[in-house]
N, C-alpha and C. Protein backbone atom coordinates (compact mmCIF):
# COMPACT_ATOMS: atom_id res chain seq x y z
N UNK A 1 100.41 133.37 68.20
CA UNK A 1 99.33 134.28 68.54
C UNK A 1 99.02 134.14 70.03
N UNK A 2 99.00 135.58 70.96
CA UNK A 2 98.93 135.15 72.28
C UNK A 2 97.49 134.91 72.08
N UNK A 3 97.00 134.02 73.26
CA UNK A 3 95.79 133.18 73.74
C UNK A 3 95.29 133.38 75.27
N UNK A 4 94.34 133.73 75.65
CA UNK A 4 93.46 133.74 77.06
C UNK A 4 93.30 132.49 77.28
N UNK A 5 93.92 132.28 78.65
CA UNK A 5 93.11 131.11 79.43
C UNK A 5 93.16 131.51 81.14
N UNK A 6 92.73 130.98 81.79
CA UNK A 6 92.97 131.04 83.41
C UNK A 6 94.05 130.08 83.92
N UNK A 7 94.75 130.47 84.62
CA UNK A 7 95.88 129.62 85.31
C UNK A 7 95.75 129.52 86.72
N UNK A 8 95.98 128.85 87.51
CA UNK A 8 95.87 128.40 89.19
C UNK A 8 97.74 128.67 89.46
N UNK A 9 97.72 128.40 90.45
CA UNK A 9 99.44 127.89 90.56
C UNK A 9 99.29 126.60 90.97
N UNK A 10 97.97 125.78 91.57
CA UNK A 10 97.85 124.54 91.66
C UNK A 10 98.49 123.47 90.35
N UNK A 11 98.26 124.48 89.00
CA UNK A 11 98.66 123.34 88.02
C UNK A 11 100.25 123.64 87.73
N UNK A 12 101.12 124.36 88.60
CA UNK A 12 102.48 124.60 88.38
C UNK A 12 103.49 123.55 89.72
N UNK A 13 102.15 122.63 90.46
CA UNK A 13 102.94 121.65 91.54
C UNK A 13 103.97 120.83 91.31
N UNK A 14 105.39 120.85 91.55
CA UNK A 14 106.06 120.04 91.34
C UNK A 14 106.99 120.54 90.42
N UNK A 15 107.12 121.99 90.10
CA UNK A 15 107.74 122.64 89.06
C UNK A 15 108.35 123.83 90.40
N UNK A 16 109.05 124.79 90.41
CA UNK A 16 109.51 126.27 91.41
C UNK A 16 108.93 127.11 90.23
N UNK A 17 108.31 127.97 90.66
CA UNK A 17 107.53 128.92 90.10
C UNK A 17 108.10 130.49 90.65
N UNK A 18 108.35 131.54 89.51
CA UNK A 18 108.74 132.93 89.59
C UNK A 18 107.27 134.12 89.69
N UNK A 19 106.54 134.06 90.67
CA UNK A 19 105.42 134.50 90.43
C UNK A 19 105.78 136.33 90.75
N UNK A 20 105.68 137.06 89.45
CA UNK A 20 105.97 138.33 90.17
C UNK A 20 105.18 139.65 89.37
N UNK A 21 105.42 140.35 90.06
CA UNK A 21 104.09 141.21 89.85
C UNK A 21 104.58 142.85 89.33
N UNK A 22 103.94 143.55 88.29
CA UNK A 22 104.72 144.77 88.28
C UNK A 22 103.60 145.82 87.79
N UNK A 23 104.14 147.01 88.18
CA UNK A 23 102.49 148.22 88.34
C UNK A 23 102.05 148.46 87.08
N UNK A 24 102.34 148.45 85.86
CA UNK A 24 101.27 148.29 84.52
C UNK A 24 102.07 148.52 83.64
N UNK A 25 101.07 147.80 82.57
CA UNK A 25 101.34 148.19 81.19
C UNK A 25 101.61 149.24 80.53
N UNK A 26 102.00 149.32 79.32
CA UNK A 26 102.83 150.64 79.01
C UNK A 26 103.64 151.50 79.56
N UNK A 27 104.30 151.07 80.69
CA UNK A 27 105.40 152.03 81.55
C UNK A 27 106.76 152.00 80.78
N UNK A 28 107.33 151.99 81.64
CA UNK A 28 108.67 152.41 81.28
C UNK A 28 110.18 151.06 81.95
N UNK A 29 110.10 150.98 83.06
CA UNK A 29 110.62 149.58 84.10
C UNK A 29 110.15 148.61 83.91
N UNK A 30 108.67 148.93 83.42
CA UNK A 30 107.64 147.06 83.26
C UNK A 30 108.62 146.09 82.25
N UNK A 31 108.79 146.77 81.08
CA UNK A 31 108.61 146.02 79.59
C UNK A 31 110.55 145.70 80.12
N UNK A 32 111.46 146.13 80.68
CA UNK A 32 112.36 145.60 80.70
C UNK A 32 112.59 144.64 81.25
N UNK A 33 111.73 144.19 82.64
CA UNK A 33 112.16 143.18 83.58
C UNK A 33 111.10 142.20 83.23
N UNK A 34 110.22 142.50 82.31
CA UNK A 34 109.31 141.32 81.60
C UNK A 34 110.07 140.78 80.26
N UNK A 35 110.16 141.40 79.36
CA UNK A 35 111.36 140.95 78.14
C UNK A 35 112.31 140.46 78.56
N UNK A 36 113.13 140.45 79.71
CA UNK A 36 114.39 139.99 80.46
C UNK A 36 113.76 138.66 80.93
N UNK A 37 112.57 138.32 81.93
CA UNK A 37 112.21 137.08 81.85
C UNK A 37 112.21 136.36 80.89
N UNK A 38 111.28 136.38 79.83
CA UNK A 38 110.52 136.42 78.63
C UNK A 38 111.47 135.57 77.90
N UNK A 39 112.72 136.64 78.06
CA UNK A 39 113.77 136.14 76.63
C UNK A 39 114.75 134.90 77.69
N UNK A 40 114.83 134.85 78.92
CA UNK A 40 115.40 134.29 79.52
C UNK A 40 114.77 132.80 80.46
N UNK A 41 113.42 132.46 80.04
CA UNK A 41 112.43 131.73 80.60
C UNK A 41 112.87 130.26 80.56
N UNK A 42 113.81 130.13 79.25
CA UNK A 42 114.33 128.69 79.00
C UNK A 42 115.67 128.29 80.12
N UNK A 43 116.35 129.42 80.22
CA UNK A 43 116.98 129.13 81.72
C UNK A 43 116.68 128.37 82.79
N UNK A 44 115.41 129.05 83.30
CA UNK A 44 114.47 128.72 84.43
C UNK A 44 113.82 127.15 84.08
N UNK A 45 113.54 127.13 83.03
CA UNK A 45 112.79 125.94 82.29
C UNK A 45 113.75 124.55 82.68
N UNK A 46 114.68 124.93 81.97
CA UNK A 46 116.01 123.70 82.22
C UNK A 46 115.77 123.54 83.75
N UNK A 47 116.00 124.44 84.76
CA UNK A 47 116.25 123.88 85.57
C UNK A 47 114.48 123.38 87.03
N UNK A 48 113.76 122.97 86.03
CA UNK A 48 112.34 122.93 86.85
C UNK A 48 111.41 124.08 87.26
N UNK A 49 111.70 125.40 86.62
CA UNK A 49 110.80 126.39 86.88
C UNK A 49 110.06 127.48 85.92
N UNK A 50 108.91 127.74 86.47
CA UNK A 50 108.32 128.64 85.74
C UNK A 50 107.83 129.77 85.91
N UNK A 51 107.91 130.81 84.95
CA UNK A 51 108.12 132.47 85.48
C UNK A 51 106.83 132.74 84.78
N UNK A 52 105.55 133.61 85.78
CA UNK A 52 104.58 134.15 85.62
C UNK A 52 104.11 135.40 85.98
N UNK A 53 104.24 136.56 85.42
CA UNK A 53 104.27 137.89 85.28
C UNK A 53 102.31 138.38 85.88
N UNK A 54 102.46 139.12 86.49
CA UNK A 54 101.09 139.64 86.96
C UNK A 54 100.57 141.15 86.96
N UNK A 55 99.67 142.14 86.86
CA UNK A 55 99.79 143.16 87.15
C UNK A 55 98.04 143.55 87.34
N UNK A 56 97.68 144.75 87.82
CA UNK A 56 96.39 145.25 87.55
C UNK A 56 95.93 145.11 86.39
N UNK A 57 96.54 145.18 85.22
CA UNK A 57 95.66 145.74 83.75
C UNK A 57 94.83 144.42 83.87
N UNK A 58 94.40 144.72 82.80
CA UNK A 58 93.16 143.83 81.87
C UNK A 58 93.88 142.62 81.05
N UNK A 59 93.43 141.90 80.68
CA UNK A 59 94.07 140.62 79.77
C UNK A 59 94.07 141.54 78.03
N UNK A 60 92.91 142.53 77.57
CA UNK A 60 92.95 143.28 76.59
C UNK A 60 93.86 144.44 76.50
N UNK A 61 94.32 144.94 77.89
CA UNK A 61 95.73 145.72 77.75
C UNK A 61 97.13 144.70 77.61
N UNK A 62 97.26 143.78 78.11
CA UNK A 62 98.19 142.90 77.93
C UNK A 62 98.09 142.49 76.43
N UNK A 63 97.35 142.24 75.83
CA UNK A 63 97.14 141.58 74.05
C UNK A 63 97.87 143.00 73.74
N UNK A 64 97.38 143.88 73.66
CA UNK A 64 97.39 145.05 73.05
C UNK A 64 99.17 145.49 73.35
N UNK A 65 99.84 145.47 74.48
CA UNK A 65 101.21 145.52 75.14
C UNK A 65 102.17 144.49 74.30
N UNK A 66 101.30 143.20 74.27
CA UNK A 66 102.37 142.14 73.42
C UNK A 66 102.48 142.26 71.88
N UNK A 67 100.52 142.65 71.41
CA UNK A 67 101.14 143.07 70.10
C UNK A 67 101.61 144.84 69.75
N UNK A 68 102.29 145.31 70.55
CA UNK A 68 103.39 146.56 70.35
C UNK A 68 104.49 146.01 70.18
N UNK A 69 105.35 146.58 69.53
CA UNK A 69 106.88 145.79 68.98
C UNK A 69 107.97 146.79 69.93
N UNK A 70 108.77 145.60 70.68
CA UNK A 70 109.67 146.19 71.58
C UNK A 70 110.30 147.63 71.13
N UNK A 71 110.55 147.74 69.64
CA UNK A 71 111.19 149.08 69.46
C UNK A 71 110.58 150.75 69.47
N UNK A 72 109.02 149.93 70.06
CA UNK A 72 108.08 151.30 70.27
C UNK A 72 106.98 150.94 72.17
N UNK A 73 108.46 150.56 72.97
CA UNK A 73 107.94 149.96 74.07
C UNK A 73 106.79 149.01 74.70
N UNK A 74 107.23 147.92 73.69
CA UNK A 74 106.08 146.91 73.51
C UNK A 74 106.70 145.82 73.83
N UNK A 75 105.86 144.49 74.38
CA UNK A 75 106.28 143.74 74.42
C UNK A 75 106.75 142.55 73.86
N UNK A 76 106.53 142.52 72.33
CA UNK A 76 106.36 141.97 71.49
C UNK A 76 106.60 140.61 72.14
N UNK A 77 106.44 139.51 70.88
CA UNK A 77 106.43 137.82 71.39
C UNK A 77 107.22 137.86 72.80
N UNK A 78 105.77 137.15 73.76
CA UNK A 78 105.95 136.59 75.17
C UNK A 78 105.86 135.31 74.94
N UNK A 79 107.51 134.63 75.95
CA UNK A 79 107.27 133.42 76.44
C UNK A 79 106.89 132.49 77.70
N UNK A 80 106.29 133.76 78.74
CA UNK A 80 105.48 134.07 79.63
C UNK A 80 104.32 134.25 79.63
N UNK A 81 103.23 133.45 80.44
CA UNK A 81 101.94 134.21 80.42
C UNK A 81 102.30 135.43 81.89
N UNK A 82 101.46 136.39 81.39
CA UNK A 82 100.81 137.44 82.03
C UNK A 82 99.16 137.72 82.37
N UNK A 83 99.13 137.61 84.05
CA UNK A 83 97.65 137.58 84.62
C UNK A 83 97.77 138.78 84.72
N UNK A 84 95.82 138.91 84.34
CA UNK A 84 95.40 140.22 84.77
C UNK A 84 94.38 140.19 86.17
N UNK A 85 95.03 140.46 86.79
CA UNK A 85 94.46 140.89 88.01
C UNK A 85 93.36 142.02 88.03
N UNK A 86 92.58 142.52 87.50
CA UNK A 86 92.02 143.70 87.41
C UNK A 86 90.69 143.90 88.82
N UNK A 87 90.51 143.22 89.24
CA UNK A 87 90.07 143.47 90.48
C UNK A 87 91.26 143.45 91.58
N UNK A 88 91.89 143.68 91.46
CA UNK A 88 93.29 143.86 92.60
C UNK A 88 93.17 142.76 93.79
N UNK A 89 92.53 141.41 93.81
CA UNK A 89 92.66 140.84 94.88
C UNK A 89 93.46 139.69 94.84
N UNK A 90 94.71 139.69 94.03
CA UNK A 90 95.92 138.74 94.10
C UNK A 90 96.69 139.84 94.20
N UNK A 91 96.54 140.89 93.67
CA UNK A 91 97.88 141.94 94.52
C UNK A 91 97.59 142.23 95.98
N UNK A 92 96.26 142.16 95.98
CA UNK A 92 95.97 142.37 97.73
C UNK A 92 96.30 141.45 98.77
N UNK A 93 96.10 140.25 98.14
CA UNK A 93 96.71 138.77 98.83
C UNK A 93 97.90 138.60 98.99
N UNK A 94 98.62 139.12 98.02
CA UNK A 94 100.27 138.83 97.98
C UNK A 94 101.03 139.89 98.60
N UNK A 95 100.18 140.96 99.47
CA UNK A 95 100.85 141.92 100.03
C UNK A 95 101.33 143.40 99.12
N UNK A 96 101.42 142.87 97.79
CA UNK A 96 102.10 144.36 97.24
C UNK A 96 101.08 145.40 96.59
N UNK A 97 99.95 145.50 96.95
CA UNK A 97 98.93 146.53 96.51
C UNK A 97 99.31 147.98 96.99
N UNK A 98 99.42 148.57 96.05
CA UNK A 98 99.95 150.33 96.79
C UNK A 98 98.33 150.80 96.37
N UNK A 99 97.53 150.82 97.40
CA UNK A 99 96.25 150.87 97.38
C UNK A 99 96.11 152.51 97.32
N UNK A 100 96.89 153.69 97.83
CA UNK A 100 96.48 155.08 97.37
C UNK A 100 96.47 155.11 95.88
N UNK A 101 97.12 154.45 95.23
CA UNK A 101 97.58 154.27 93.66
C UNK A 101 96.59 153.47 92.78
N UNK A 102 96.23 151.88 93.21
CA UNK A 102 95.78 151.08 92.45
C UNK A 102 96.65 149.96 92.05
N UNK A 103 97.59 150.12 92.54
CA UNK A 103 98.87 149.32 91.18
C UNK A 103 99.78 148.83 92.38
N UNK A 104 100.75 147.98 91.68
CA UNK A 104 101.35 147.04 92.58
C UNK A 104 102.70 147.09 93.01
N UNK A 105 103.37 146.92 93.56
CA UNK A 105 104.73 146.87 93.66
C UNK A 105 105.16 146.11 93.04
N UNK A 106 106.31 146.42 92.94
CA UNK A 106 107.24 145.13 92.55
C UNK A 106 107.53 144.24 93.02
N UNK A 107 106.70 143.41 93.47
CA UNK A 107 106.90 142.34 94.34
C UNK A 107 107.40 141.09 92.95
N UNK A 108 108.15 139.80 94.23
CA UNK A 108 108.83 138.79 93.19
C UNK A 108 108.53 137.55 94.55
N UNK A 109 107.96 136.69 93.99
CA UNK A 109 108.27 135.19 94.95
C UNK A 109 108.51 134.11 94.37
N UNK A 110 109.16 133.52 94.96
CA UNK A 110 109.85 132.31 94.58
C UNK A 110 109.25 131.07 95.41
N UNK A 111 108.02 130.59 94.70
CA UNK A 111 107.64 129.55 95.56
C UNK A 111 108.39 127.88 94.91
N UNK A 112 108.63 127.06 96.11
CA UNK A 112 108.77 125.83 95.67
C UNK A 112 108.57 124.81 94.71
N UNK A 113 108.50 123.93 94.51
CA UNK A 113 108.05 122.38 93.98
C UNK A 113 106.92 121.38 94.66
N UNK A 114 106.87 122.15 95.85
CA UNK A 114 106.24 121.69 96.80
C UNK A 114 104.55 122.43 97.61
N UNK A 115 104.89 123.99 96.59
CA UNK A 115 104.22 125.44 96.80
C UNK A 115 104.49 126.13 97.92
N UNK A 116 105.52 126.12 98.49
CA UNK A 116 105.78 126.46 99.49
C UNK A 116 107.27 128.17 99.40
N UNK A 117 106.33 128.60 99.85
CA UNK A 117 107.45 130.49 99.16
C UNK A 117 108.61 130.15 100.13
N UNK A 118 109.35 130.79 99.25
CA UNK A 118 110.82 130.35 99.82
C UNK A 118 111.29 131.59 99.47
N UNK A 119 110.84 133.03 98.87
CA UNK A 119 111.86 134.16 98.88
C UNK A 119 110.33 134.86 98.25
N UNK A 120 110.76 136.43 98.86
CA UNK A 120 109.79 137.39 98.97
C UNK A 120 110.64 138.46 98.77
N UNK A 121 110.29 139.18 97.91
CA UNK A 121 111.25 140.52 97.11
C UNK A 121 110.26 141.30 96.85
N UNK A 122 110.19 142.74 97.37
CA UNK A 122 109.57 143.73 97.03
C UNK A 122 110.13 144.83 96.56
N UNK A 123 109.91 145.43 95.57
CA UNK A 123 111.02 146.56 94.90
C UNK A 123 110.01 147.70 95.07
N UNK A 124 110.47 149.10 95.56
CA UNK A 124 109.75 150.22 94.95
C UNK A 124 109.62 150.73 93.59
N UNK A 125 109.00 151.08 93.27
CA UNK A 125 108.15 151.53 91.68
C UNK A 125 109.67 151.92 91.17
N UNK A 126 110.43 152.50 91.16
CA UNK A 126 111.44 153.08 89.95
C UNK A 126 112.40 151.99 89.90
N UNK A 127 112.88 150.97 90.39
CA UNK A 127 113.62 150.23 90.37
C UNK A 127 113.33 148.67 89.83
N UNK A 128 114.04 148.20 88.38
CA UNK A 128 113.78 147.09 88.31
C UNK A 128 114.45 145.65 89.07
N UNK A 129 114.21 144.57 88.54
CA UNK A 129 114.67 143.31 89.58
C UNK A 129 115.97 142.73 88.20
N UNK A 130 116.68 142.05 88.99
CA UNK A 130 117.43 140.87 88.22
C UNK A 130 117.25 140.03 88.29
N UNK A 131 116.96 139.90 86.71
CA UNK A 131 116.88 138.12 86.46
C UNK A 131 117.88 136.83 87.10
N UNK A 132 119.47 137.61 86.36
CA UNK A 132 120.54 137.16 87.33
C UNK A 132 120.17 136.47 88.98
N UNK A 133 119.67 137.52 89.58
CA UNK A 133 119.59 136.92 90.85
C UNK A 133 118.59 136.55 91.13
N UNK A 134 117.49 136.58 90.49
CA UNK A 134 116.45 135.46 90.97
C UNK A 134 116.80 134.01 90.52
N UNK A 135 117.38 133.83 88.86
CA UNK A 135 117.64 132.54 88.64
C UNK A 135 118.79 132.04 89.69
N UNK A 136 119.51 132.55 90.40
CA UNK A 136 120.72 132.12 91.27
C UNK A 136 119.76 131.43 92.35
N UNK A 137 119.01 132.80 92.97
CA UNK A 137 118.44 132.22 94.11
C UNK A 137 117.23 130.23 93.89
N UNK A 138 116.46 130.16 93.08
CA UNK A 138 116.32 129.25 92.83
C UNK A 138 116.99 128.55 92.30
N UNK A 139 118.15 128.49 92.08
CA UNK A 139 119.67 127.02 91.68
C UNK A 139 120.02 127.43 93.18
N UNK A 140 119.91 128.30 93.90
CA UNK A 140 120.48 127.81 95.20
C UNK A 140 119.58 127.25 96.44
N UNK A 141 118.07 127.75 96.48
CA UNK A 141 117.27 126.78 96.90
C UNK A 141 117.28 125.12 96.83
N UNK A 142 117.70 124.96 95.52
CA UNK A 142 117.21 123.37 94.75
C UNK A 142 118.14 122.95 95.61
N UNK A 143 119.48 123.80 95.35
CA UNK A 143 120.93 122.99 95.98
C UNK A 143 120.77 122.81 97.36
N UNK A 144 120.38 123.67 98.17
CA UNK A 144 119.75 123.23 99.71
C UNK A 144 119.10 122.01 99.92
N UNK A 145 117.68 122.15 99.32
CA UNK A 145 116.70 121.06 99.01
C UNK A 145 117.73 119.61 98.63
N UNK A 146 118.08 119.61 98.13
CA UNK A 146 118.91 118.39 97.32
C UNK A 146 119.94 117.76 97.98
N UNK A 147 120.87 118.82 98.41
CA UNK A 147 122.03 118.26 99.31
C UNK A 147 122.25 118.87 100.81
N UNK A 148 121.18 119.55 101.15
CA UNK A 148 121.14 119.40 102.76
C UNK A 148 122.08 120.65 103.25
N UNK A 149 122.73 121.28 101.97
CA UNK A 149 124.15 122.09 102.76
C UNK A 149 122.96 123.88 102.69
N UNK A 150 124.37 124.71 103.12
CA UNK A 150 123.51 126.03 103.02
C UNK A 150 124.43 126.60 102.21
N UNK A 151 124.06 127.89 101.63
CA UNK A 151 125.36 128.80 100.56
C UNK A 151 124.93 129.76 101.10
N UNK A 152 126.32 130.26 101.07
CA UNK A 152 126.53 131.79 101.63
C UNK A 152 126.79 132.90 100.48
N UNK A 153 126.59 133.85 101.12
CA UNK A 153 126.67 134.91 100.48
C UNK A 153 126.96 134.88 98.95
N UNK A 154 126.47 135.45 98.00
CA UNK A 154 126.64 135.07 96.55
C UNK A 154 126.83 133.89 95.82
N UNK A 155 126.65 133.17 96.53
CA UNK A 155 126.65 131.58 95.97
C UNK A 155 126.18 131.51 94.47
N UNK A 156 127.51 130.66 94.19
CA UNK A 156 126.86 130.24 92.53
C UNK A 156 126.81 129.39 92.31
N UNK A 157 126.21 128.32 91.58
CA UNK A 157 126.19 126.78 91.06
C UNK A 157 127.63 126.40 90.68
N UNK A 158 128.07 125.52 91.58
CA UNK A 158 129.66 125.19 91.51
C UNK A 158 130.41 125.56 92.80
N UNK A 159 129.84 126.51 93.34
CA UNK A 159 130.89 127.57 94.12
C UNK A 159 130.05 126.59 95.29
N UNK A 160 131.35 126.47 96.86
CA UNK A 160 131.54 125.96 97.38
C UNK A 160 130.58 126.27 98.63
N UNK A 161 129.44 125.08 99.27
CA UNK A 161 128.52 125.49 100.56
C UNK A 161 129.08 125.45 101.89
N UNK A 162 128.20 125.05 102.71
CA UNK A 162 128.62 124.83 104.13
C UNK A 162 127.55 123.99 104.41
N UNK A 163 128.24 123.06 105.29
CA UNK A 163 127.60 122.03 106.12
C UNK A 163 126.94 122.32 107.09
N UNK A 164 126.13 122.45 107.50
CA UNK A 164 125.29 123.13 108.46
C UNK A 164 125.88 122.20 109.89
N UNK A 165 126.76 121.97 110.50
CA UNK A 165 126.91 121.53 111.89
C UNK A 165 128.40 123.04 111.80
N UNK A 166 128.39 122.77 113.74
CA UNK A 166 129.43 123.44 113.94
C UNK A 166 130.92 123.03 113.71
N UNK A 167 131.11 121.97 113.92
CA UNK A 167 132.79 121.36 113.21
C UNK A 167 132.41 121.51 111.65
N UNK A 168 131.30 120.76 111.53
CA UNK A 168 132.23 120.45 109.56
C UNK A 168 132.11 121.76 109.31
N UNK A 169 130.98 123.22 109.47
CA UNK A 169 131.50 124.35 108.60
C UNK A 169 132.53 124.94 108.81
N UNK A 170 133.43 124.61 109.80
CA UNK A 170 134.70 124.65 109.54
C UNK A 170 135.84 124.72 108.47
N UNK A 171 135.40 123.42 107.29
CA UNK A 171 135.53 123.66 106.15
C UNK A 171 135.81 124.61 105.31
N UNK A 172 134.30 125.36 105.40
CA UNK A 172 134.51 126.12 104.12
C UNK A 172 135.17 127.81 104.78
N UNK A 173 134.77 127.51 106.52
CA UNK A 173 135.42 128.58 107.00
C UNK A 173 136.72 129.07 106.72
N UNK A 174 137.66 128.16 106.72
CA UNK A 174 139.11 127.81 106.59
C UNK A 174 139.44 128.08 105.69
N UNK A 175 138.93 127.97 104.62
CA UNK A 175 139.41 128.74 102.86
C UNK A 175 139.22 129.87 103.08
N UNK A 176 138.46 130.52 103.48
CA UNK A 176 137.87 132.68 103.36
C UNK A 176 139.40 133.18 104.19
């Protein structure tokens, strides 16, 4: 049974957090790139992070969104909480308020372990995000953080970095 409470991101310290935001309930783009978290949250979980969905509505449009059953554009069982912002001043803070509208962009951040944002993604209204590449981008943060190197272009967990001096990236230069 979903449940109301208030959340900080203060109590997510020491975890990488998916904080992202999308223009409302009952649409059409929302319920896919939230169910795509949702069903995919244990991913993120394994590897130290947690994904928290935001938008204008109300916490009583969100109850009402989760108990709709995906096959009548609902969100049925979330393994995500979802904030309601309904005074718009965490979409206003976070930059993605489309203030002629009311409602938010698609904004996506990827803050640290440390709280510190490390990736800023803003999508216009018709276009959803990938999960795919947000979970990449945080396994490739950690891998920075951890071992000092950088990854290039499409980097995947396994796939080969660069040493950040000018001789050793030589290295990985030499294979391309």
């Amino acid at each position: 049974m979903p449940k109301f409470k208030e959340i900080q991101l203060s109590e997510y310290k020491g975890k990488y957090v998916i904080f992202f935001f999308y223009p409302l309930d009952f649409t059409f783009v929302c319920p896919t790139e939230i169910i795509a978290f949702s069903d995919r949250c244990e991913e993120f979980r394994k590897i130290g992070c947690e994904v928290i969905g935001c938008s204008v509505d109300s916490h009583f449009s969100h109850l009402a969104w989760v108990n709709t059953p995906r096959k009548q554009g609902g969100l049925g069982t979330m393994k995500i909480p979802l904030v309601a912002d309904l005074t718009k001043s965490i979409s206003r803070d976070y930059g993605v308020l489309k203030e002629d509208e009311g409602i938010s962009y698609r904004g996506l951040f990827v803050i640290d372990d440390k709280g510190i944002l490390r990736q800023i993604t803003i999508n216009d209204l018709p276009v959803g995000r990938s999960v795919d590449e947000t979970l990449r981008l945080v396994q490739a943060f950690q891998h920075t953080d951890k071992h000092g190197e950088v990854c290039p272009a499409g980097w995947k967990p396994g796939s080969d970095t660069i040493i950040p001096d000018v001789d050793k990236s030589k290295a990985f230069f030499s294979k391309q």
